[in-house]
PDB file of N, CA and C in Angstrom:
ATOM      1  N   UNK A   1    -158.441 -84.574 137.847  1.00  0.00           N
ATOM      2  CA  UNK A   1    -159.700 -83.837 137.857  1.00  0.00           C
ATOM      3  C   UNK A   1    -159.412 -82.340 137.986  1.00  0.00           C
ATOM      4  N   UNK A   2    -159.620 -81.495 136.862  1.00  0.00           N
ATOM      5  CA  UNK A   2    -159.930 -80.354 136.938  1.00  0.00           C
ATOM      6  C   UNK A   2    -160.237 -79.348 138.623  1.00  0.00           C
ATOM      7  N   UNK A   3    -159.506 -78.785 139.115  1.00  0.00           N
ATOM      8  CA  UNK A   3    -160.303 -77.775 139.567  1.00  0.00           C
ATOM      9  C   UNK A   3    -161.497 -76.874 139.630  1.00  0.00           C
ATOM     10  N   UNK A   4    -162.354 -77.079 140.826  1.00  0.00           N
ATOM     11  CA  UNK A   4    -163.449 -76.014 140.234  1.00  0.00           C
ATOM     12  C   UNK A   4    -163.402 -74.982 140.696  1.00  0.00           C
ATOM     13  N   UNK A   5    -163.501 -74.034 140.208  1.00  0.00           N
ATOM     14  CA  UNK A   5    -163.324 -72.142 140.310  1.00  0.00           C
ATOM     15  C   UNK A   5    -165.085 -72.042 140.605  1.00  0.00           C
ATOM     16  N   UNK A   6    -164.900 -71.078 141.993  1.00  0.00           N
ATOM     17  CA  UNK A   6    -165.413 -70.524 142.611  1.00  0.00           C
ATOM     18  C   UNK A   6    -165.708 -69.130 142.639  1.00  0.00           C
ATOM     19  N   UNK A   7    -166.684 -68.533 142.264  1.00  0.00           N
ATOM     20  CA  UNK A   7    -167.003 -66.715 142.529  1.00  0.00           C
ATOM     21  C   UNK A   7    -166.498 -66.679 143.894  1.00  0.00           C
ATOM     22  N   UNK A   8    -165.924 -65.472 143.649  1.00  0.00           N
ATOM     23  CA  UNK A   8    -165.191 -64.448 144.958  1.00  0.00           C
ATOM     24  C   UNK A   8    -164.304 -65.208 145.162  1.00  0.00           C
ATOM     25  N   UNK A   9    -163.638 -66.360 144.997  1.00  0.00           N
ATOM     26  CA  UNK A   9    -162.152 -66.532 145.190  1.00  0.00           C
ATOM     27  C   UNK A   9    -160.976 -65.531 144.728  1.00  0.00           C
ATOM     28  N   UNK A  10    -159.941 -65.477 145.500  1.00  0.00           N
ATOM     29  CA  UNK A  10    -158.857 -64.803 144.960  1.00  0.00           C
ATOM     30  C   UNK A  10    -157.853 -65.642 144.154  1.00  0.00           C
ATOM     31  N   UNK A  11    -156.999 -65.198 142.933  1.00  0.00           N
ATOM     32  CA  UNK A  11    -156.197 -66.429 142.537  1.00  0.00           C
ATOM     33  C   UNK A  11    -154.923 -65.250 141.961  1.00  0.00           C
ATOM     34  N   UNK A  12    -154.099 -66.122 142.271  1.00  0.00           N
ATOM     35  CA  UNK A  12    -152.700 -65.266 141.216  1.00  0.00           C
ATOM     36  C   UNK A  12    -152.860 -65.526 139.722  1.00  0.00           C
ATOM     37  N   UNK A  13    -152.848 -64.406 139.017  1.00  0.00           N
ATOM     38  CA  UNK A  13    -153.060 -64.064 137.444  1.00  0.00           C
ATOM     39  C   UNK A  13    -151.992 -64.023 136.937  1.00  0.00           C
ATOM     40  N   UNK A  14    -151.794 -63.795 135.497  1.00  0.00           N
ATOM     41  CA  UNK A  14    -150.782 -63.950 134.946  1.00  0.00           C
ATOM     42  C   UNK A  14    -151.426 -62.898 134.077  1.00  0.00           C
ATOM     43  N   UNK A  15    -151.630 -61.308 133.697  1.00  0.00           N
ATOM     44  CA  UNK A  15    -152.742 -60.809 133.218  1.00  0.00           C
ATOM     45  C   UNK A  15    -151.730 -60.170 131.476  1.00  0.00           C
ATOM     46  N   UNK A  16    -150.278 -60.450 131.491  1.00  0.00           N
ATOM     47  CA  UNK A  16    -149.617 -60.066 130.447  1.00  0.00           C
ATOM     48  C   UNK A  16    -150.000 -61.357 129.233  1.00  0.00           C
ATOM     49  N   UNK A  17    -149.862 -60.719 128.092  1.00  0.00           N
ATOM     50  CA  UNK A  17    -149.534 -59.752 126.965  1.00  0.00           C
ATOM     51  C   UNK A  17    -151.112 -58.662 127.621  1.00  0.00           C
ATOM     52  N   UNK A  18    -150.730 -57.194 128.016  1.00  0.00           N
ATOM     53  CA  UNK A  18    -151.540 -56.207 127.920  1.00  0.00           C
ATOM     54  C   UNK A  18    -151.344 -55.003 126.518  1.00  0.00           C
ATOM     55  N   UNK A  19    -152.349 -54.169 126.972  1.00  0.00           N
ATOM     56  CA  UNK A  19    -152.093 -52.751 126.257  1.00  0.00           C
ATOM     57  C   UNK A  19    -152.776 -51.615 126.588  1.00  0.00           C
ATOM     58  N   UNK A  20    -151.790 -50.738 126.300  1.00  0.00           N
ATOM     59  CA  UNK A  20    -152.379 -49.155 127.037  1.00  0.00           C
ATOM     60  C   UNK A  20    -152.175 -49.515 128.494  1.00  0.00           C
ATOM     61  N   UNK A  21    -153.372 -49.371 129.072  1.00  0.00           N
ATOM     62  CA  UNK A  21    -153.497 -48.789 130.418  1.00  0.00           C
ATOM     63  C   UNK A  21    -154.002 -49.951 131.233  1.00  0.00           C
ATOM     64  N   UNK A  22    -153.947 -51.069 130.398  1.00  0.00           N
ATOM     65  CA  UNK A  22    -154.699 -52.209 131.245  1.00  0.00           C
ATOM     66  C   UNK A  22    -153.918 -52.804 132.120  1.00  0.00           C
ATOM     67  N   UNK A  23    -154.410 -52.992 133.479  1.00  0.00           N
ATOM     68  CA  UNK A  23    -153.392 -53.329 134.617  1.00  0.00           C
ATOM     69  C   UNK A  23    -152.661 -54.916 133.823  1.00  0.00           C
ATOM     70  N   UNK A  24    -151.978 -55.024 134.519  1.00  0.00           N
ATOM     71  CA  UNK A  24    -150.614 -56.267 133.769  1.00  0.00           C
ATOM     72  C   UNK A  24    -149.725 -56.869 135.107  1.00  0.00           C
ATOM     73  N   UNK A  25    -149.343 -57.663 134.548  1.00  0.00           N
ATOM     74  CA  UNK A  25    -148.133 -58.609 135.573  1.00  0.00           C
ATOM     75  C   UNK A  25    -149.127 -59.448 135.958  1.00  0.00           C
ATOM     76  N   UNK A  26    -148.153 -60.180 136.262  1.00  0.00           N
ATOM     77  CA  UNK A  26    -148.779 -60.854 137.793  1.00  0.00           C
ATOM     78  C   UNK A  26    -149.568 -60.582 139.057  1.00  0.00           C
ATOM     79  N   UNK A  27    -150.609 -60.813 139.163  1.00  0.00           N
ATOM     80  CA  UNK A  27    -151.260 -60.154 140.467  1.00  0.00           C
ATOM     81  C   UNK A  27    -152.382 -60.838 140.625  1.00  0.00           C
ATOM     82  N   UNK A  28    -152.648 -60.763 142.253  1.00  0.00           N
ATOM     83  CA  UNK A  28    -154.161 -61.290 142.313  1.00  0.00           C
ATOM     84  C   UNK A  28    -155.481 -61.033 141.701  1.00  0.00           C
ATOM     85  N   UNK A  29    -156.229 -61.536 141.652  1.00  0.00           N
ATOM     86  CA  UNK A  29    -157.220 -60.663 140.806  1.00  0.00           C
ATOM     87  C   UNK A  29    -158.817 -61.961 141.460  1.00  0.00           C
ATOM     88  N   UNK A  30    -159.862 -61.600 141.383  1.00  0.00           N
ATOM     89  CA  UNK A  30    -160.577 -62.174 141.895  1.00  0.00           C
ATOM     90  C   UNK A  30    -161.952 -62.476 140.832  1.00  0.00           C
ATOM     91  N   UNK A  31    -162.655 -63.882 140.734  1.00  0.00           N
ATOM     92  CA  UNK A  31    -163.309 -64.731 140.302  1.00  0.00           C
ATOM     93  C   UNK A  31    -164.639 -63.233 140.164  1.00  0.00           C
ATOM     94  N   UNK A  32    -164.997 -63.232 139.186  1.00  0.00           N
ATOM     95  CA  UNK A  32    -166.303 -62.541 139.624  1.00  0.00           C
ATOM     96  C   UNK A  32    -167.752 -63.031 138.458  1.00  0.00           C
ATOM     97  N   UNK A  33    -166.923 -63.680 137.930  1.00  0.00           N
ATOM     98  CA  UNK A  33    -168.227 -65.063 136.644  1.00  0.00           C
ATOM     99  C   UNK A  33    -168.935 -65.337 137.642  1.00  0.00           C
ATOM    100  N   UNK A  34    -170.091 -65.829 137.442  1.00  0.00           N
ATOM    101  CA  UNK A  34    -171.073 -66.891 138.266  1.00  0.00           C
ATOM    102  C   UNK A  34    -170.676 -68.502 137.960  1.00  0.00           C
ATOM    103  N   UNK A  35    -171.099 -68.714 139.278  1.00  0.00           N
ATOM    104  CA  UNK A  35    -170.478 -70.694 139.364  1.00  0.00           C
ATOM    105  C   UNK A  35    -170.647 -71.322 138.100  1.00  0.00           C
ATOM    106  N   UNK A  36    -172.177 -71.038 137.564  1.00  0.00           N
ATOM    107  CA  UNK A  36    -172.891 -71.497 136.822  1.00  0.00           C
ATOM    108  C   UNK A  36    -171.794 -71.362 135.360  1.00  0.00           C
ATOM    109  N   UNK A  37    -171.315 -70.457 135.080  1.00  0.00           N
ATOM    110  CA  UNK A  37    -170.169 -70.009 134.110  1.00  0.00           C
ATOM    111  C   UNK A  37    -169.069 -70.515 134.230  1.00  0.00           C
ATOM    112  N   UNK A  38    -168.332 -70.717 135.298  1.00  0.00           N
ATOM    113  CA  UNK A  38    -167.497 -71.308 135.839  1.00  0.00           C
ATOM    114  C   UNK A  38    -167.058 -72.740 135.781  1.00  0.00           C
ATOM    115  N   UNK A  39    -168.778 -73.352 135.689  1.00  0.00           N
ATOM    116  CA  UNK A  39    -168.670 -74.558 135.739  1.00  0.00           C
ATOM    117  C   UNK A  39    -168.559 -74.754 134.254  1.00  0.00           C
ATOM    118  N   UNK A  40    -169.072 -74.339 133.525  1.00  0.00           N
ATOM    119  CA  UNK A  40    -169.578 -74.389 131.835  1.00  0.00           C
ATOM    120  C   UNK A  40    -168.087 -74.237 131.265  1.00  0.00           C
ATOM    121  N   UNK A  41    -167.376 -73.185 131.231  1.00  0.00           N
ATOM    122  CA  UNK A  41    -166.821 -72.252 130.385  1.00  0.00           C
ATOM    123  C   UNK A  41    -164.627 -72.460 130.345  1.00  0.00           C
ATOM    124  N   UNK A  42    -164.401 -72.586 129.565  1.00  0.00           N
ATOM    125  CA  UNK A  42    -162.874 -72.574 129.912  1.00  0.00           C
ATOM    126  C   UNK A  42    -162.527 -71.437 129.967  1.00  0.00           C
ATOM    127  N   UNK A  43    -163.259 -70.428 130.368  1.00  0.00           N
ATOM    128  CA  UNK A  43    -162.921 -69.096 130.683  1.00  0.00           C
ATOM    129  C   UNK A  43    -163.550 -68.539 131.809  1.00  0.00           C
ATOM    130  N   UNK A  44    -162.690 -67.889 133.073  1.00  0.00           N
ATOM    131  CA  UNK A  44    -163.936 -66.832 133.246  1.00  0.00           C
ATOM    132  C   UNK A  44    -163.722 -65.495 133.848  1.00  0.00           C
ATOM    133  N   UNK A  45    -164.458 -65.047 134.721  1.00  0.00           N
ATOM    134  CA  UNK A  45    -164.311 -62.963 134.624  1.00  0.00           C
ATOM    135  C   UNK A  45    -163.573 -63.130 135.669  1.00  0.00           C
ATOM    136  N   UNK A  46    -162.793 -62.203 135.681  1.00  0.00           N
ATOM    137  CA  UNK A  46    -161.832 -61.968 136.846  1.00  0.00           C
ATOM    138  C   UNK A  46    -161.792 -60.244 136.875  1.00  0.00           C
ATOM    139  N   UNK A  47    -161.836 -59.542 137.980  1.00  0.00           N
ATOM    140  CA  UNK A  47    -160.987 -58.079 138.500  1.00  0.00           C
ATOM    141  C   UNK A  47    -160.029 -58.402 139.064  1.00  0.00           C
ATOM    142  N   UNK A  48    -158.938 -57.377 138.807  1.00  0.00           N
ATOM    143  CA  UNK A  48    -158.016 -57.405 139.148  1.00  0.00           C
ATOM    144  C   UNK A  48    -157.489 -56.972 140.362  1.00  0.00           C
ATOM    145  N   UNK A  49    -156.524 -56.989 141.283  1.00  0.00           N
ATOM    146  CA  UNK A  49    -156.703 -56.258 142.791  1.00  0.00           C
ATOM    147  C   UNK A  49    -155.664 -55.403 142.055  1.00  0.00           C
ATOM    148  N   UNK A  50    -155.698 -54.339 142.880  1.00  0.00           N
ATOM    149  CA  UNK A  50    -154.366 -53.012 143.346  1.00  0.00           C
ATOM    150  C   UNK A  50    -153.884 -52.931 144.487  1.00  0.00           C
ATOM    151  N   UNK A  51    -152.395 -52.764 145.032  1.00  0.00           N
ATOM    152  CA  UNK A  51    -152.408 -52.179 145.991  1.00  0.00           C
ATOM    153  C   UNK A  51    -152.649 -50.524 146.092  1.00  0.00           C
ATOM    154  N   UNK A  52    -152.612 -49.719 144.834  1.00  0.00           N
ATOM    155  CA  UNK A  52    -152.868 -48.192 144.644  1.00  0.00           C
ATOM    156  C   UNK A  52    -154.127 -48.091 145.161  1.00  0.00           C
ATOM    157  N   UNK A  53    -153.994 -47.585 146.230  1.00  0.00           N
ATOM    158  CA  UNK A  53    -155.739 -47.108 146.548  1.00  0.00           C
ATOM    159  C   UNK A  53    -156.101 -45.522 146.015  1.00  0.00           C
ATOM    160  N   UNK A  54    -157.182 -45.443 144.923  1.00  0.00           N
ATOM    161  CA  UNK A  54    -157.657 -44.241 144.627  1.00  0.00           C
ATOM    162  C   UNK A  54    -159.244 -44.062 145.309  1.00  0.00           C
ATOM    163  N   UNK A  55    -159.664 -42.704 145.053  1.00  0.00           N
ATOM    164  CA  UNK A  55    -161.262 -42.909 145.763  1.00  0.00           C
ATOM    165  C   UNK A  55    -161.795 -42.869 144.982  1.00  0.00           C
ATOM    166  N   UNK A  56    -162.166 -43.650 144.641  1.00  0.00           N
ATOM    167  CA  UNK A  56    -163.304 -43.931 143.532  1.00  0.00           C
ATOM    168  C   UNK A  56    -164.523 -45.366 143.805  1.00  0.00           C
ATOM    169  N   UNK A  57    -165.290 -44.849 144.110  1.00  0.00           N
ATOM    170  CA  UNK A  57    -166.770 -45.626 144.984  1.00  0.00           C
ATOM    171  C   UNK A  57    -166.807 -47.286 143.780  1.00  0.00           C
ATOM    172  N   UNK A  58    -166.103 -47.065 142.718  1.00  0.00           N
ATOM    173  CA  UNK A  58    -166.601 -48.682 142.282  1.00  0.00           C
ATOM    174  C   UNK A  58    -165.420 -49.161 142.073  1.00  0.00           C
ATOM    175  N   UNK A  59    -164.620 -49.491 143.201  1.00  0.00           N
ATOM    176  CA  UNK A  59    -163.056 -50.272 143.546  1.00  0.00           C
ATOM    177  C   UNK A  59    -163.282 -50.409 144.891  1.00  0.00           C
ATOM    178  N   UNK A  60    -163.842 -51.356 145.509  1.00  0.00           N
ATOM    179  CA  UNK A  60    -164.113 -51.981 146.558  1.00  0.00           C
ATOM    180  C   UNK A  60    -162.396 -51.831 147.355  1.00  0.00           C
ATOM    181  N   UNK A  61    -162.368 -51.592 148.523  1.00  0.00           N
ATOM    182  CA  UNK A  61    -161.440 -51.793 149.317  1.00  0.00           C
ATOM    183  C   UNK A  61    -161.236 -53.193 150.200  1.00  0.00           C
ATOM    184  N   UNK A  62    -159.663 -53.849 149.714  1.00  0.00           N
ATOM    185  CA  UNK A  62    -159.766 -55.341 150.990  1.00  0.00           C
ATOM    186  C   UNK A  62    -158.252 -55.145 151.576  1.00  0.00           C
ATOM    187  N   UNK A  63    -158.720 -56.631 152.444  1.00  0.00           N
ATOM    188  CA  UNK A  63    -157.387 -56.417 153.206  1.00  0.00           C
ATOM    189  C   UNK A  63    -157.125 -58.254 152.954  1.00  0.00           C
ATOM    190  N   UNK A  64    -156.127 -58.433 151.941  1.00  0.00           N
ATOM    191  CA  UNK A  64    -155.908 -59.911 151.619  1.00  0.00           C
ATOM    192  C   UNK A  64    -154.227 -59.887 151.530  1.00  0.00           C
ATOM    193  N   UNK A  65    -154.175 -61.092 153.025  1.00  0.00           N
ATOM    194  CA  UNK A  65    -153.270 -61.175 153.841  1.00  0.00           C
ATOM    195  C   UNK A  65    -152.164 -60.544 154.009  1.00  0.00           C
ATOM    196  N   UNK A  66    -153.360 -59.287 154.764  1.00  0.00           N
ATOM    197  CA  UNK A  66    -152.427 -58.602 155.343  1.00  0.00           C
ATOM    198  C   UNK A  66    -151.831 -57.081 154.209  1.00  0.00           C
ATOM    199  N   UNK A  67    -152.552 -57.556 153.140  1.00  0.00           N
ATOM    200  CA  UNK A  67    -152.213 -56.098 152.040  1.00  0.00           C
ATOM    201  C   UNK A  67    -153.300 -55.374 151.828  1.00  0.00           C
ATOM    202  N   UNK A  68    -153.269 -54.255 151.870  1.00  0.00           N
ATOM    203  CA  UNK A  68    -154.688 -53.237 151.800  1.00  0.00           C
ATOM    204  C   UNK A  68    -154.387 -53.262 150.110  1.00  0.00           C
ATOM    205  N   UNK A  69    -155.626 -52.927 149.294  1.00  0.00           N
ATOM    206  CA  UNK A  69    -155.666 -52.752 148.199  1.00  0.00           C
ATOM    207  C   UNK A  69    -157.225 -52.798 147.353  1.00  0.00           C
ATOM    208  N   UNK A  70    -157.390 -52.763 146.178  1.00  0.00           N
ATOM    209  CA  UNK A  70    -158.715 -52.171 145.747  1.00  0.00           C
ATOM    210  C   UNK A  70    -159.199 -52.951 144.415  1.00  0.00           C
ATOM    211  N   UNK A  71    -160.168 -53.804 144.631  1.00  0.00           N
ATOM    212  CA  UNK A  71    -160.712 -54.742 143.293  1.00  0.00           C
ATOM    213  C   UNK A  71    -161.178 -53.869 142.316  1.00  0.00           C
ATOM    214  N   UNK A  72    -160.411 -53.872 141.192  1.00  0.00           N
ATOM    215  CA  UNK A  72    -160.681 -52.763 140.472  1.00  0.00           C
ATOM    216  C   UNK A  72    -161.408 -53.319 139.375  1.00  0.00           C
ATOM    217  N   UNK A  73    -163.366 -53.010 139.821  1.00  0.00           N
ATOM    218  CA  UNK A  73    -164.132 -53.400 139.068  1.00  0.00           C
ATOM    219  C   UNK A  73    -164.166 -52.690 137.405  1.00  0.00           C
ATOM    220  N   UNK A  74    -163.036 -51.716 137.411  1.00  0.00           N
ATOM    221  CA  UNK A  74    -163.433 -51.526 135.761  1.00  0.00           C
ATOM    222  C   UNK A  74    -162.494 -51.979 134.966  1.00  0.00           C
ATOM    223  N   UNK A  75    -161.889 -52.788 135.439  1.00  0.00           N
ATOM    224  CA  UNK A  75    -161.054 -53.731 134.229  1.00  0.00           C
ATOM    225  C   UNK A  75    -161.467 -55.189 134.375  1.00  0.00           C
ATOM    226  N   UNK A  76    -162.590 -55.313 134.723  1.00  0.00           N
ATOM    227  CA  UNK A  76    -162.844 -56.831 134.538  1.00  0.00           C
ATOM    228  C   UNK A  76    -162.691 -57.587 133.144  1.00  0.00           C
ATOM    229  N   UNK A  77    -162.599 -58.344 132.935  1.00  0.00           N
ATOM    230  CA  UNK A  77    -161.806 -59.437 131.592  1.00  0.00           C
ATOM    231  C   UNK A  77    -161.539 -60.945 131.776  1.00  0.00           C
ATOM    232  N   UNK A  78    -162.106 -61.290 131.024  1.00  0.00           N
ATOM    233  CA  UNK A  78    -162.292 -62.714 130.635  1.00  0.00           C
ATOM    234  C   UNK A  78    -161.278 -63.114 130.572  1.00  0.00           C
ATOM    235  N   UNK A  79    -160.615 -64.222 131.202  1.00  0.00           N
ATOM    236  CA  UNK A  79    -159.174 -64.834 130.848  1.00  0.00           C
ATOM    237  C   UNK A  79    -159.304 -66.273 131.210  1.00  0.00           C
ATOM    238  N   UNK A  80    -158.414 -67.258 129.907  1.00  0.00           N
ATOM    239  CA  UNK A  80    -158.701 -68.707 129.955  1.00  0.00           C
ATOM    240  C   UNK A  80    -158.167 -69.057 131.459  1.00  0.00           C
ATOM    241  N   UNK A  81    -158.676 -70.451 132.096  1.00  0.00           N
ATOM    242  CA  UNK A  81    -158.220 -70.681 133.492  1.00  0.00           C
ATOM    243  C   UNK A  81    -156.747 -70.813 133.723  1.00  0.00           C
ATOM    244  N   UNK A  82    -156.418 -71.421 132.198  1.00  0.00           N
ATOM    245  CA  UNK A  82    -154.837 -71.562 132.082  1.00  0.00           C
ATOM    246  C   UNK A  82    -153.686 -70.284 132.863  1.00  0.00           C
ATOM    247  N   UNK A  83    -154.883 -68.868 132.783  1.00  0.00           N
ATOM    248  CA  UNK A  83    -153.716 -68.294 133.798  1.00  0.00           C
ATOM    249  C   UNK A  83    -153.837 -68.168 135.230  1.00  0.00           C
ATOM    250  N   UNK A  84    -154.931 -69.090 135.420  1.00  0.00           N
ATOM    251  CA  UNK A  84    -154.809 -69.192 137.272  1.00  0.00           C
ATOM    252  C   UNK A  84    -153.809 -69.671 137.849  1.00  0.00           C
ATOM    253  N   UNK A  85    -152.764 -69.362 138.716  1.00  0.00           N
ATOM    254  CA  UNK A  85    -151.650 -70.553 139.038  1.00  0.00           C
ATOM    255  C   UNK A  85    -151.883 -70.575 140.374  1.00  0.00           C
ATOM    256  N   UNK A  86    -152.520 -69.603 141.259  1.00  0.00           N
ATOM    257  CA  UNK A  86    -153.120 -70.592 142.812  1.00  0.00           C
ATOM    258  C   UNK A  86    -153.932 -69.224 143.440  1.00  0.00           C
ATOM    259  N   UNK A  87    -154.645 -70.421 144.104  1.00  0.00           N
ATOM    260  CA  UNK A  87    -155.617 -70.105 145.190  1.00  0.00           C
ATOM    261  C   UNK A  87    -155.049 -69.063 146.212  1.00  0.00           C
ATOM    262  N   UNK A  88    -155.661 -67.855 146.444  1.00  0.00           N
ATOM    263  CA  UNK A  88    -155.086 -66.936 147.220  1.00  0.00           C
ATOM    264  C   UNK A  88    -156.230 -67.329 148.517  1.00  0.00           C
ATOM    265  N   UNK A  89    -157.119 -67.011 148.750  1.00  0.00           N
ATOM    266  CA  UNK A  89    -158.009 -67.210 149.339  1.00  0.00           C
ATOM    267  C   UNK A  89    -159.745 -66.766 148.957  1.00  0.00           C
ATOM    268  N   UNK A  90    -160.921 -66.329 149.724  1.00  0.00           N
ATOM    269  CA  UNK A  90    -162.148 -65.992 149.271  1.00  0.00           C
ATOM    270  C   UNK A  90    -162.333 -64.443 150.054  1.00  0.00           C
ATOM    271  N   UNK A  91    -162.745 -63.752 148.989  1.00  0.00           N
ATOM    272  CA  UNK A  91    -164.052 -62.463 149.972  1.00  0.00           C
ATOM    273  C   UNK A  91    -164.459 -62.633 150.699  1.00  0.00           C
ATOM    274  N   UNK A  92    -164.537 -61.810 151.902  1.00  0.00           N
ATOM    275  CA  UNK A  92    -165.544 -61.859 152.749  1.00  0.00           C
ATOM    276  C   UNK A  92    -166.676 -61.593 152.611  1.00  0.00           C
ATOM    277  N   UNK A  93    -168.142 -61.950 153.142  1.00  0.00           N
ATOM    278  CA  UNK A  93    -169.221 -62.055 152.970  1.00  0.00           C
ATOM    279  C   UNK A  93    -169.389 -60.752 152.692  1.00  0.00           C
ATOM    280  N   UNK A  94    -168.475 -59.664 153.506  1.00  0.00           N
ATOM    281  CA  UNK A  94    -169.303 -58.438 153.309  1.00  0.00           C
ATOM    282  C   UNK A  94    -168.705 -57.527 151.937  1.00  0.00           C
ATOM    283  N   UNK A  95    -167.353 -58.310 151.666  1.00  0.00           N
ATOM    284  CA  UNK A  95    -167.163 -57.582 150.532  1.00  0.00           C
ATOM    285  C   UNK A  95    -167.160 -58.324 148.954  1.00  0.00           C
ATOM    286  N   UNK A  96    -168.236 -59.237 149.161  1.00  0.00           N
ATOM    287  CA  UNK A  96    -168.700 -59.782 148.132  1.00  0.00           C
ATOM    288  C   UNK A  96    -170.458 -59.614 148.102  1.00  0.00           C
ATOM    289  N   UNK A  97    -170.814 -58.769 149.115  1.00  0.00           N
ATOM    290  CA  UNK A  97    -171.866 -57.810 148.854  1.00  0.00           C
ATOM    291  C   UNK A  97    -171.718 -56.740 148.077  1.00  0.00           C
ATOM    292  N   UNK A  98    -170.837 -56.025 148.826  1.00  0.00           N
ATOM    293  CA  UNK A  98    -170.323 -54.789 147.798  1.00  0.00           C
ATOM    294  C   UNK A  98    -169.893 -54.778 146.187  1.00  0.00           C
ATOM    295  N   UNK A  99    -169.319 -55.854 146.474  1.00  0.00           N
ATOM    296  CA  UNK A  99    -168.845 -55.936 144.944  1.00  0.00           C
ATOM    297  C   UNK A  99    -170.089 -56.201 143.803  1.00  0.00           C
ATOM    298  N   UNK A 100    -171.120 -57.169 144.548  1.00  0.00           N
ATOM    299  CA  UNK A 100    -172.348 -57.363 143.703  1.00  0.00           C
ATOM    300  C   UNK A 100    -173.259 -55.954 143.656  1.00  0.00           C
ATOM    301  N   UNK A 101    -173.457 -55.110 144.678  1.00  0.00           N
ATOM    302  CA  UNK A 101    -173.505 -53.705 144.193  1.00  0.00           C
ATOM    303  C   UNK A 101    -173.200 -52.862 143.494  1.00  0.00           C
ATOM    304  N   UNK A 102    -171.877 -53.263 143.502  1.00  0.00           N
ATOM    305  CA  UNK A 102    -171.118 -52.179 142.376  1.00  0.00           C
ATOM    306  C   UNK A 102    -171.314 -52.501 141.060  1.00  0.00           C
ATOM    307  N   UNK A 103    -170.955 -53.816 141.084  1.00  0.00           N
ATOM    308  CA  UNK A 103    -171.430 -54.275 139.667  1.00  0.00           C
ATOM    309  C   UNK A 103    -172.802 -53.770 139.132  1.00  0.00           C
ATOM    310  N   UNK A 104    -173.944 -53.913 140.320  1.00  0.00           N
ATOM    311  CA  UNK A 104    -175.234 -53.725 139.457  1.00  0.00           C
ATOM    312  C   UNK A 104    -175.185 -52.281 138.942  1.00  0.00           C
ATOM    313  N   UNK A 105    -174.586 -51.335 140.256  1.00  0.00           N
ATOM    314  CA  UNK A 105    -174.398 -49.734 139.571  1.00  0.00           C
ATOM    315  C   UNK A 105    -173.865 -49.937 138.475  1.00  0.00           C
ATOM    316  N   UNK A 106    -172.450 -50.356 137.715  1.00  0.00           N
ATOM    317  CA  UNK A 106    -172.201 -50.324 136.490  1.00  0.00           C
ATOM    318  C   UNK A 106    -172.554 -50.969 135.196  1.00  0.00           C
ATOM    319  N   UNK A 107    -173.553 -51.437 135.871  1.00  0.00           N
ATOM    320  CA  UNK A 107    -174.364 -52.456 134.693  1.00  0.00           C
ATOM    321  C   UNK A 107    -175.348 -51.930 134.665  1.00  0.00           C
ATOM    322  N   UNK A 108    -176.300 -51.021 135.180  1.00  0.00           N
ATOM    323  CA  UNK A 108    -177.734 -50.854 135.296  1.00  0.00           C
ATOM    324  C   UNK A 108    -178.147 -49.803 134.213  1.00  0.00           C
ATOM    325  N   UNK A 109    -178.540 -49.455 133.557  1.00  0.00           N
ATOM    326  CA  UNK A 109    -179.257 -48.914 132.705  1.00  0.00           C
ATOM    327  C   UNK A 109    -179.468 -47.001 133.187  1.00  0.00           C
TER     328      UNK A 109
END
């Protein structure tokens, strides 16, 4: 039985073949599709984490275990589940508020 992927989980990515400037390697990166997509789709949205912290108000700041670093909502990208290879852990309540903020700022009209 399939795994089911969860919004705001963290998972290790596999985010290569990239280009240009798009973050790459291996790295955590976090669920940000809705369940509802999730459940449907052999794909779904993921941001990527950083440990580079820059200031910039729509890169949420976390601390996942034990590493400070920054969900960097402007490279979000669709990637098949095939590159999930494990469960890091979930957001905290409060920074899976934020993140649904930020999103609406960069989506809003």
């Amino acid at each position: 039985m399939a795994r089911i992927i969860t919004r705001f989980e963290i998972y290790l990515v596999n985010l290569d073949p990239t280009i240009g400037h798009e973050i790459k390697k291996v790295r955590p990166a976090v669920v940000v599709s809705p369940d509802e997509l999730n459940r449907q789709l052999a794909t779904v949205l993921i941001a990527p984490l950083t440990s580079t912290i820059r200031n910039y108000p729509f890169r949420p700041t976390v601390n996942i275990n034990g590493v400070k670093g920054q969900i960097v909502l402007d490279q979000i990208r669709a990637i098949d589940k095939a590159r999930l290879y494990s469960l890091m852990g979930m957001l905290s309540e409060s920074v899976q508020e934020e993140v649904l903020i930020v999103l609406g700022e960069l989506f809003s009209a």
